[in-house]
C-alpha atoms as a PDB file:
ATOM      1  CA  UNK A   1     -38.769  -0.355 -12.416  1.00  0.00           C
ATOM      2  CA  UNK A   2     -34.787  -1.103 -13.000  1.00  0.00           C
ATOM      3  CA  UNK A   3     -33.028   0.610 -15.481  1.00  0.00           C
ATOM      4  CA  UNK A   4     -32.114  -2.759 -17.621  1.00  0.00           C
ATOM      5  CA  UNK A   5     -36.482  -2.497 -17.953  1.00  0.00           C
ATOM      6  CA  UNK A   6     -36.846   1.403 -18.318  1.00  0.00           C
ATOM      7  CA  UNK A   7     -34.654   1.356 -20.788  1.00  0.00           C
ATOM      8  CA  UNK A   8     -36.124  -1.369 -22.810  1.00  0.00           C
ATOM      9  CA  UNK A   9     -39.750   0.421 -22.118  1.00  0.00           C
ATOM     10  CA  UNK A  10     -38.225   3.775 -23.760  1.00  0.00           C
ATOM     11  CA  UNK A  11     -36.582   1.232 -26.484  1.00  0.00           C
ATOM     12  CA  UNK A  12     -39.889   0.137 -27.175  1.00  0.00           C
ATOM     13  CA  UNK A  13     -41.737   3.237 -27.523  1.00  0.00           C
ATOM     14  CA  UNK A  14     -39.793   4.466 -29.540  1.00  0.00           C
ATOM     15  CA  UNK A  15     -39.603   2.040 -32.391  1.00  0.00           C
ATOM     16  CA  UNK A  16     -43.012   2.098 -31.953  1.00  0.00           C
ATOM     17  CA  UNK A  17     -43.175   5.791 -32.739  1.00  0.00           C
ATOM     18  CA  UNK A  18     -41.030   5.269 -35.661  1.00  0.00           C
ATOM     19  CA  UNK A  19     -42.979   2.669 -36.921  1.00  0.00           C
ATOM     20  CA  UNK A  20     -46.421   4.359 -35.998  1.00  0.00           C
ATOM     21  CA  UNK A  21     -44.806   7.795 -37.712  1.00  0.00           C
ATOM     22  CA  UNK A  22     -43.855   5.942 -40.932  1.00  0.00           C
ATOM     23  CA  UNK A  23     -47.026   4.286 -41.467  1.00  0.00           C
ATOM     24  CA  UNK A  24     -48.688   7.066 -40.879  1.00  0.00           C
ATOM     25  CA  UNK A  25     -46.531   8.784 -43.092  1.00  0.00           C
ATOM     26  CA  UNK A  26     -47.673   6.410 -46.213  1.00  0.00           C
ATOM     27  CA  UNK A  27     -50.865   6.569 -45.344  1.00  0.00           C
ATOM     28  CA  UNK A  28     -51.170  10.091 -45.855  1.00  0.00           C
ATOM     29  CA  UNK A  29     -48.820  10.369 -49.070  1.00  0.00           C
ATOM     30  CA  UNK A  30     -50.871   7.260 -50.557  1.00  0.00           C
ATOM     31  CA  UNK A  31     -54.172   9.085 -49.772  1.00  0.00           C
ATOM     32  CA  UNK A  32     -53.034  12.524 -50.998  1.00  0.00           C
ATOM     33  CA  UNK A  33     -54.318  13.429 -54.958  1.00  0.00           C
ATOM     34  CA  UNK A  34     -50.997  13.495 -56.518  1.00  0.00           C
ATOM     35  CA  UNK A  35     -49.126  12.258 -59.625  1.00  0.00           C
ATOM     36  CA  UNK A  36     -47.161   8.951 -59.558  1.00  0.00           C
ATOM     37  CA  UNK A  37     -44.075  11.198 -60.037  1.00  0.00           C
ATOM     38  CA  UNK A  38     -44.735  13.322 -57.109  1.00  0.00           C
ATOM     39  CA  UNK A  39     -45.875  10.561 -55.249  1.00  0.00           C
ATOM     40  CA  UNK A  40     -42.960   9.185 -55.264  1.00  0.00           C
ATOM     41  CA  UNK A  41     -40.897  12.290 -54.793  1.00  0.00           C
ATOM     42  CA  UNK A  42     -42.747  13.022 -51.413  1.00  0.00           C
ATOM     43  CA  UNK A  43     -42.112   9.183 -50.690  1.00  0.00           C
ATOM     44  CA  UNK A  44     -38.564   9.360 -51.651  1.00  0.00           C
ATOM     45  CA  UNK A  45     -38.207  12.309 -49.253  1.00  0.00           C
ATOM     46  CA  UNK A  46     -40.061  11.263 -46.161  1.00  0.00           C
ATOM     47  CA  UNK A  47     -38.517   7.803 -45.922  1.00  0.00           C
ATOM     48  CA  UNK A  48     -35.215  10.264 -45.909  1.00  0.00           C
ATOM     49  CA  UNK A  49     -36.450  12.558 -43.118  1.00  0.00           C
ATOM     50  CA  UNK A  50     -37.458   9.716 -41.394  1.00  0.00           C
ATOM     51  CA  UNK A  51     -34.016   7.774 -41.846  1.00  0.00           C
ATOM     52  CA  UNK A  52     -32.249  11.081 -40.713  1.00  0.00           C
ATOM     53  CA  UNK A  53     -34.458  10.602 -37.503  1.00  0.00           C
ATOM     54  CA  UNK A  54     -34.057   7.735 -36.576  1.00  0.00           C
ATOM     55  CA  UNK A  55     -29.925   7.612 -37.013  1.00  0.00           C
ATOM     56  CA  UNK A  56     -30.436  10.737 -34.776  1.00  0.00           C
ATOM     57  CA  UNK A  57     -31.901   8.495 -32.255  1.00  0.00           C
ATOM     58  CA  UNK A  58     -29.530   5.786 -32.808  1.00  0.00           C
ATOM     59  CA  UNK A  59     -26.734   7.490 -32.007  1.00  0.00           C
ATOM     60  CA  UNK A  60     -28.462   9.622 -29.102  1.00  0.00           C
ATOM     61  CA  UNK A  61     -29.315   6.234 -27.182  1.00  0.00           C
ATOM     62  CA  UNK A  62     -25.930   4.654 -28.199  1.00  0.00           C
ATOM     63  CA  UNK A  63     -24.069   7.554 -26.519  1.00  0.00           C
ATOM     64  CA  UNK A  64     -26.501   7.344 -23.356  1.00  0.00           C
ATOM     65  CA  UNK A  65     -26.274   3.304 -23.688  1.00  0.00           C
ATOM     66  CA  UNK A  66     -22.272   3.683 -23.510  1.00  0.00           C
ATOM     67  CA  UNK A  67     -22.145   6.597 -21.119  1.00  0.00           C
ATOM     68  CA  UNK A  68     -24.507   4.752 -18.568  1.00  0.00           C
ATOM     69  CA  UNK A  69     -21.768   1.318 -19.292  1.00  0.00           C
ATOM     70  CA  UNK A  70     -18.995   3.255 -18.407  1.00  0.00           C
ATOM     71  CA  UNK A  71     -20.315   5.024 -15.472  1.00  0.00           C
ATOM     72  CA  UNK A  72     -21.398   1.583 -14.099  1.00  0.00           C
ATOM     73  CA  UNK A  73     -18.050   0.104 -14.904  1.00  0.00           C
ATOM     74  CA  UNK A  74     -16.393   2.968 -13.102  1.00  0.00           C
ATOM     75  CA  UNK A  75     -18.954   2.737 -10.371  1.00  0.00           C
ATOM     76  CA  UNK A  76     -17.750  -1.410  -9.986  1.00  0.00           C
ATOM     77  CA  UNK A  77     -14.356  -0.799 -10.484  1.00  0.00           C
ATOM     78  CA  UNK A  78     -13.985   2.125  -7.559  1.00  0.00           C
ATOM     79  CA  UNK A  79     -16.060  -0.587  -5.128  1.00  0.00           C
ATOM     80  CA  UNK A  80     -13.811  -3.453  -6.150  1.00  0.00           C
ATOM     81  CA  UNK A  81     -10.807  -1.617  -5.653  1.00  0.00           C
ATOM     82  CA  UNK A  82     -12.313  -0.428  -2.449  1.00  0.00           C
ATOM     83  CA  UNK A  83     -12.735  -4.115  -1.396  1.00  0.00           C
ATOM     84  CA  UNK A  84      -9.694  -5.428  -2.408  1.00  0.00           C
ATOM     85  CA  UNK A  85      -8.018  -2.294  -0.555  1.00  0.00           C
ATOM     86  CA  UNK A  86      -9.858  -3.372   2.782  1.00  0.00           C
ATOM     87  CA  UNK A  87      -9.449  -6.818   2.585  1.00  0.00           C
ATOM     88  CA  UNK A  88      -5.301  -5.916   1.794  1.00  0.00           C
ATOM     89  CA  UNK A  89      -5.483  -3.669   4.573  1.00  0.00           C
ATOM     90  CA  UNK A  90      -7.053  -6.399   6.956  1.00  0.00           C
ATOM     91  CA  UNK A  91      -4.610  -9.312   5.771  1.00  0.00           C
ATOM     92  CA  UNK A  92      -1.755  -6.706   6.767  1.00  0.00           C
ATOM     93  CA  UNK A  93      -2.716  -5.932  10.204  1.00  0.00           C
ATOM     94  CA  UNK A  94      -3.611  -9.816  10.835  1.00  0.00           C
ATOM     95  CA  UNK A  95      -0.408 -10.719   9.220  1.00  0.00           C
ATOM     96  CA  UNK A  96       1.462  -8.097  11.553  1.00  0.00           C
ATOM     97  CA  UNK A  97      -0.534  -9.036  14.499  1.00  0.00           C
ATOM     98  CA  UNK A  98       0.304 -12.714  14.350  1.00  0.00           C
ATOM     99  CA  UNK A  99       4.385 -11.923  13.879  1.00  0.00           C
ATOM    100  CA  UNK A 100       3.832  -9.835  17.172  1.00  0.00           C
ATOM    101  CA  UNK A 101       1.663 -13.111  18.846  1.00  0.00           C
ATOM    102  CA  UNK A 102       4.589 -15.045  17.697  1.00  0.00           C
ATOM    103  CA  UNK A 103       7.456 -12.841  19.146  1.00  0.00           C
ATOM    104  CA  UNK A 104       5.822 -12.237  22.415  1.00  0.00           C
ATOM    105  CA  UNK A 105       4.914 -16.062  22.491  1.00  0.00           C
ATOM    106  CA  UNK A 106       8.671 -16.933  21.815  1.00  0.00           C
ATOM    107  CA  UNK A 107       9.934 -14.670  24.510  1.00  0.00           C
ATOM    108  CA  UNK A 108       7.767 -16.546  27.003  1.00  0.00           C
ATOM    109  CA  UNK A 109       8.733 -19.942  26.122  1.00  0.00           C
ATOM    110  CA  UNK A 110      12.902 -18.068  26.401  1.00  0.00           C
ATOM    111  CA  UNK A 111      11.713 -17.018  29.783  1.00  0.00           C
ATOM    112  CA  UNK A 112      10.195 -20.301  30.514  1.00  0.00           C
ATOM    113  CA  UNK A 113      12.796 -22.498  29.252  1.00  0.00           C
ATOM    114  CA  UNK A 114      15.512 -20.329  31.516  1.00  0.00           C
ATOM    115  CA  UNK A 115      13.521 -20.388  34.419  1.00  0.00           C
ATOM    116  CA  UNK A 116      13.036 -24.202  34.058  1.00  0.00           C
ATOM    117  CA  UNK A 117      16.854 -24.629  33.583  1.00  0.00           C
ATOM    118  CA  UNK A 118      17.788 -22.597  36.840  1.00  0.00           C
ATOM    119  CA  UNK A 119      14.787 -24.330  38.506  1.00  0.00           C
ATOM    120  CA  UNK A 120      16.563 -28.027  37.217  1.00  0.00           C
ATOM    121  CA  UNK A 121      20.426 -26.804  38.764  1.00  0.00           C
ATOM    122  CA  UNK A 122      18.843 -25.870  41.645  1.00  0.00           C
ATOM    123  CA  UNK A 123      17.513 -29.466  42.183  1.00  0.00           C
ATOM    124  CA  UNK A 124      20.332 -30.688  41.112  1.00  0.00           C
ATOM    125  CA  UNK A 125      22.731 -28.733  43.799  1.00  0.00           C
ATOM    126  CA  UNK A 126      20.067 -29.859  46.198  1.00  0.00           C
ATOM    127  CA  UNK A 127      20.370 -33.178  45.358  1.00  0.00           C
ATOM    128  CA  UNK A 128      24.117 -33.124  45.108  1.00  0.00           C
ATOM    129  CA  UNK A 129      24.322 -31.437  48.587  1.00  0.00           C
ATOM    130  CA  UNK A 130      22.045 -33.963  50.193  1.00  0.00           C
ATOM    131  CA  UNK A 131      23.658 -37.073  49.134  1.00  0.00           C
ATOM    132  CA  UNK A 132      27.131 -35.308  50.288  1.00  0.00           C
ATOM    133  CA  UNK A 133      25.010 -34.907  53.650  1.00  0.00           C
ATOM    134  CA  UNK A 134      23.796 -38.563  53.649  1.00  0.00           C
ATOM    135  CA  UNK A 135      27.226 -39.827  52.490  1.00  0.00           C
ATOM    136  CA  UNK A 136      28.794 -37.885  55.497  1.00  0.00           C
ATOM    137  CA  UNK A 137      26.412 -39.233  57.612  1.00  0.00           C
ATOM    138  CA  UNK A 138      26.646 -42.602  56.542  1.00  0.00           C
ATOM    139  CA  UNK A 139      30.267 -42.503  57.193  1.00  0.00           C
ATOM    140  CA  UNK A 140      29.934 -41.354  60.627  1.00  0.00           C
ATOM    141  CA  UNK A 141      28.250 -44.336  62.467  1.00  0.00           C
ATOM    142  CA  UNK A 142      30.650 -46.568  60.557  1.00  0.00           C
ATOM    143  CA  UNK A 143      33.708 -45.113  61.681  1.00  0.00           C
ATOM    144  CA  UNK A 144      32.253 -44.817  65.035  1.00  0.00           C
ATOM    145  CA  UNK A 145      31.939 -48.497  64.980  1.00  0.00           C
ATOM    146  CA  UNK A 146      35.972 -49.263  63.735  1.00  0.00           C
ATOM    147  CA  UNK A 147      37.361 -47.127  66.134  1.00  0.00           C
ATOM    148  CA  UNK A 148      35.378 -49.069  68.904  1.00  0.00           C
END
């Protein structure tokens, strides 16, 4: 049984006494051999007694009502602070570990970029040397030909 239903069980009950006490109560005032004046007297004071009682219990289940509320509202706020703390804690570390994808990433494309560069002068040297070659060479057969 949940406590929402236990409670309202034990609610139950005990109006039920109340009401069952009360009428019972009557019942045996009405049925006693008395005077109208006493009568009312012992009517007077057991509806008092009874109103005592019950304020009694009114206030005893209002202080368990309110001490059970704020135990459960303590109980939710320590698990949703709890949650918000882990999910803080887990947006900090993915947070950090992305900056450190990011840097590491960056240095590669640096390295990259560098090695591309020395890669391109080296062609380029290459290049440069060869057509020197081929120029030279070019130059050869031709003045081989005007000095014949």
């Amino acid at each position: 049984m949940s406590e929402q239903q236990n409670s309202n069980y034990l609610k139950g009950l005990v109006i039920g006494s109340l009401i069952g006490g009360a009428v019972g109560a009557i019942t045996a005032l009405l049925l006693a051999p008395k005077s109208g004046r006493e009568l009312r007297e012992d009517i007077a004071n057991r509806s008092s007694e009874l109103y005592g009682k019950a304020s009694e219990y009114y206030n005893e289940v209002e202080g368990k009502v309110s001490q059970a509320a704020s135990e459960a509202y303590s109980q939710g706020k320590e698990k949703a602070q709890g949650y918000f703390s882990s999910a803080k804690e887990q947006a900090t570390n993915f947070i950090q570990n992305t900056g450190k994808v990011y840097q590491d990433t960056k240095a590669k494309v640096e390295q990259t970029k560098d090695l591309v560069q020395d890669k391109i002068e080296h062609l380029r040297e290459a290049a440069k040397a060869s057509a020197e070659a081929f120029k030279e060479e070019m130059k050869s057969p031709l003045e081989e030909e005007e000095k014949s």
